[in-house]
Protein backbone atom coordinates (compact mmCIF):
# COMPACT_ATOMS: atom_id res chain seq x y z
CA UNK A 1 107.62 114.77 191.17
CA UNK A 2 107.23 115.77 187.35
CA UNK A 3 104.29 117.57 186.34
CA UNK A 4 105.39 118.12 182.63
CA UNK A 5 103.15 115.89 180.74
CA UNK A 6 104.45 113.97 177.65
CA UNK A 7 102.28 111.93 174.95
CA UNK A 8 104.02 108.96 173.72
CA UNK A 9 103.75 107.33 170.53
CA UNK A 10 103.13 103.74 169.81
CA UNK A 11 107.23 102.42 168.99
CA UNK A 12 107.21 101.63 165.46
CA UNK A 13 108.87 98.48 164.46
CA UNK A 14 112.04 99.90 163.03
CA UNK A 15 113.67 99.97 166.56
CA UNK A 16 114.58 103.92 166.68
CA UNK A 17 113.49 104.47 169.52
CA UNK A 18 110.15 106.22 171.11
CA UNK A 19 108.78 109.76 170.41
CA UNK A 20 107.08 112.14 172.84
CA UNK A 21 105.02 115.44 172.30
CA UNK A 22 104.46 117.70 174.83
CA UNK A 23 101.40 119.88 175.41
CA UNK A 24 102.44 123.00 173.85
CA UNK A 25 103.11 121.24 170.60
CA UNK A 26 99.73 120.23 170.16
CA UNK A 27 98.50 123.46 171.30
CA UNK A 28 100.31 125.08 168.37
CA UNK A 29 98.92 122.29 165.94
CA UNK A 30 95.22 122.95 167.14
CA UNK A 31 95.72 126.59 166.81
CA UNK A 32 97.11 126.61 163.41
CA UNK A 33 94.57 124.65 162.60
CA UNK A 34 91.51 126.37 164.38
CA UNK A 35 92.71 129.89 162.76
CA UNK A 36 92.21 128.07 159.14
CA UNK A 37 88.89 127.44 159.73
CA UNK A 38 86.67 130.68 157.78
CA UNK A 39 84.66 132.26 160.44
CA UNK A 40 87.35 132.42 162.81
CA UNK A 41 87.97 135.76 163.68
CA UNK A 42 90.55 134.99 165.85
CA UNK A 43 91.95 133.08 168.85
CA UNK A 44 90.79 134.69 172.01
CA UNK A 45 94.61 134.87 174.80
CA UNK A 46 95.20 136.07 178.04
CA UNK A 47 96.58 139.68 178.51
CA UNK A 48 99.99 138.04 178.81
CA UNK A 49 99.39 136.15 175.19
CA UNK A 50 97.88 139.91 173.71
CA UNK A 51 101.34 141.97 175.08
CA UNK A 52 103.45 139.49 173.77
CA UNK A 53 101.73 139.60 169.96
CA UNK A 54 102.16 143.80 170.33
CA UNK A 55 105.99 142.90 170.28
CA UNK A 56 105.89 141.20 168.06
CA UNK A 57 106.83 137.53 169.13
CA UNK A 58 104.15 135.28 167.14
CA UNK A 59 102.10 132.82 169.81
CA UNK A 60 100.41 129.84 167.72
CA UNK A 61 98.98 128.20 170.60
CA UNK A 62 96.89 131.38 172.31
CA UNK A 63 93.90 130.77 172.80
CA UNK A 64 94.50 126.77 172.95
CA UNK A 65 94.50 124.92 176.09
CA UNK A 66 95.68 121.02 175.62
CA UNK A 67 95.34 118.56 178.92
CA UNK A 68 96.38 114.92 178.80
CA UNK A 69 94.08 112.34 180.20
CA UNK A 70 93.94 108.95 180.41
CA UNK A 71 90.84 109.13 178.20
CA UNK A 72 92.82 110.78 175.70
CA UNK A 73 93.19 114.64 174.82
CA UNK A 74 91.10 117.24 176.18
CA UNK A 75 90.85 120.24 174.11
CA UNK A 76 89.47 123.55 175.11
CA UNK A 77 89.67 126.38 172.18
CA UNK A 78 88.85 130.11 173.14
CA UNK A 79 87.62 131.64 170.00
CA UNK A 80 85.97 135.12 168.36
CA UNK A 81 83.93 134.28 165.37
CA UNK A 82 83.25 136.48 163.28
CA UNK A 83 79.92 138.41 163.32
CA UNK A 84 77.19 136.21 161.17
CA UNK A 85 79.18 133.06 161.10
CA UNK A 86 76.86 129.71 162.28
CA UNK A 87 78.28 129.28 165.11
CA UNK A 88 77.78 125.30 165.70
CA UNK A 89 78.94 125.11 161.64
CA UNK A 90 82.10 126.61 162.77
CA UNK A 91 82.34 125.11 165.84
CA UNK A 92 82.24 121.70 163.94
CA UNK A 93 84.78 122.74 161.21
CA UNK A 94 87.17 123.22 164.01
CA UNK A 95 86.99 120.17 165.91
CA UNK A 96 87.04 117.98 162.16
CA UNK A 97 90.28 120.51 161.60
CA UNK A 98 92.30 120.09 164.42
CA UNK A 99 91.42 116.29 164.47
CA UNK A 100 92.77 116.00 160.73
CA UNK A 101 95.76 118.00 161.26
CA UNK A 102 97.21 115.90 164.75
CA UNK A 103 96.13 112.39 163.09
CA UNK A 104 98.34 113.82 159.92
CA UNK A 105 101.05 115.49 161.79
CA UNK A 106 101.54 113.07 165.16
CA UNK A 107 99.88 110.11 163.78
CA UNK A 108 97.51 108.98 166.50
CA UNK A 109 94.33 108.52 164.89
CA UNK A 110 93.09 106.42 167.47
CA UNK A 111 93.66 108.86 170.86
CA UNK A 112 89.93 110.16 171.81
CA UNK A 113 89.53 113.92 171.14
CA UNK A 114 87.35 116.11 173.71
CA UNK A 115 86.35 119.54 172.72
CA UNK A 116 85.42 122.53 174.91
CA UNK A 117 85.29 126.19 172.40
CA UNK A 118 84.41 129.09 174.19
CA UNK A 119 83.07 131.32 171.33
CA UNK A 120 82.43 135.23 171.34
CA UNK A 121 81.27 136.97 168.44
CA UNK A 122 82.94 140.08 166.36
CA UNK A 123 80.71 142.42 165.11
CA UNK A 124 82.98 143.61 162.56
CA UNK A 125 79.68 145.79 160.50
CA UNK A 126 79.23 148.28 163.90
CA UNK A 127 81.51 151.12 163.87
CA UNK A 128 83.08 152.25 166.71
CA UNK A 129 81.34 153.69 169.60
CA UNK A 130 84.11 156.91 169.21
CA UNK A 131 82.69 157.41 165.90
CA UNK A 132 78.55 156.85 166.86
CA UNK A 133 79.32 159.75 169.58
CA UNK A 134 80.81 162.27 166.99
């Protein structure tokens, strides 16, 4: 039994054949896109995700969680946004953003989109507790 999930395109008429995108593809896509959004601080990983960043391998999709449904594309986003930031203005900008970007790169305009964003916010103003206790 395969549980890899693929997304298939509509065939286009030229007879080429058919074109599939996996998950992580559109994870990367809605990350890209979520970290271009201002007010992002940044895309909220696992541990695994943060090691792997300290060693420099790049992860686009951290953060991004993409499920396929029969409804369409579920798509939850763990985010830190940055300290004074409106949230729900942000929160909006990145589901119009990551919408835009997969109907430009993958074409499928008509799949339905479903958003879940975790959000935690960056205080980036308050200086470290090491330097309050000094």
């Amino acid at each position: 039994m395969e549980d890899h999930q693929l997304l298939e395109l509509d065939e286009q008429k030229s007879g080429l054949g058919k074109v599939e995108i996996s998950p992580e593809v559109i994870e990367v896509i809605a990350g890209i896109a979520t970290q271009e959004v201002e007010g992002v601080a940044a895309l909220r990983g696992n541990f695994a995700a943060d090691v792997a960043e300290r060693l420099g391998r790049k992860n686009h999709g951290k953060g991004v969680k993409v499920e396929l449904s029969e409804d369409g594309i579920v798509v939850d986003v763990s985010i830190i946004i940055a300290y004074g930031a409106a949230v729900p203005e942000v929160a909006n900008l990145i589901q119009l953003n990551i919408q835009q970007a997969l109907e430009t790169m993958t074409l499928f305009a008509s799949m339905k989109l479903m958003f879940t964003l975790l959000a935690f916010i960056l205080n980036l103003l308050r200086p470290p507790l090491r330097a309050i206790r000094n």
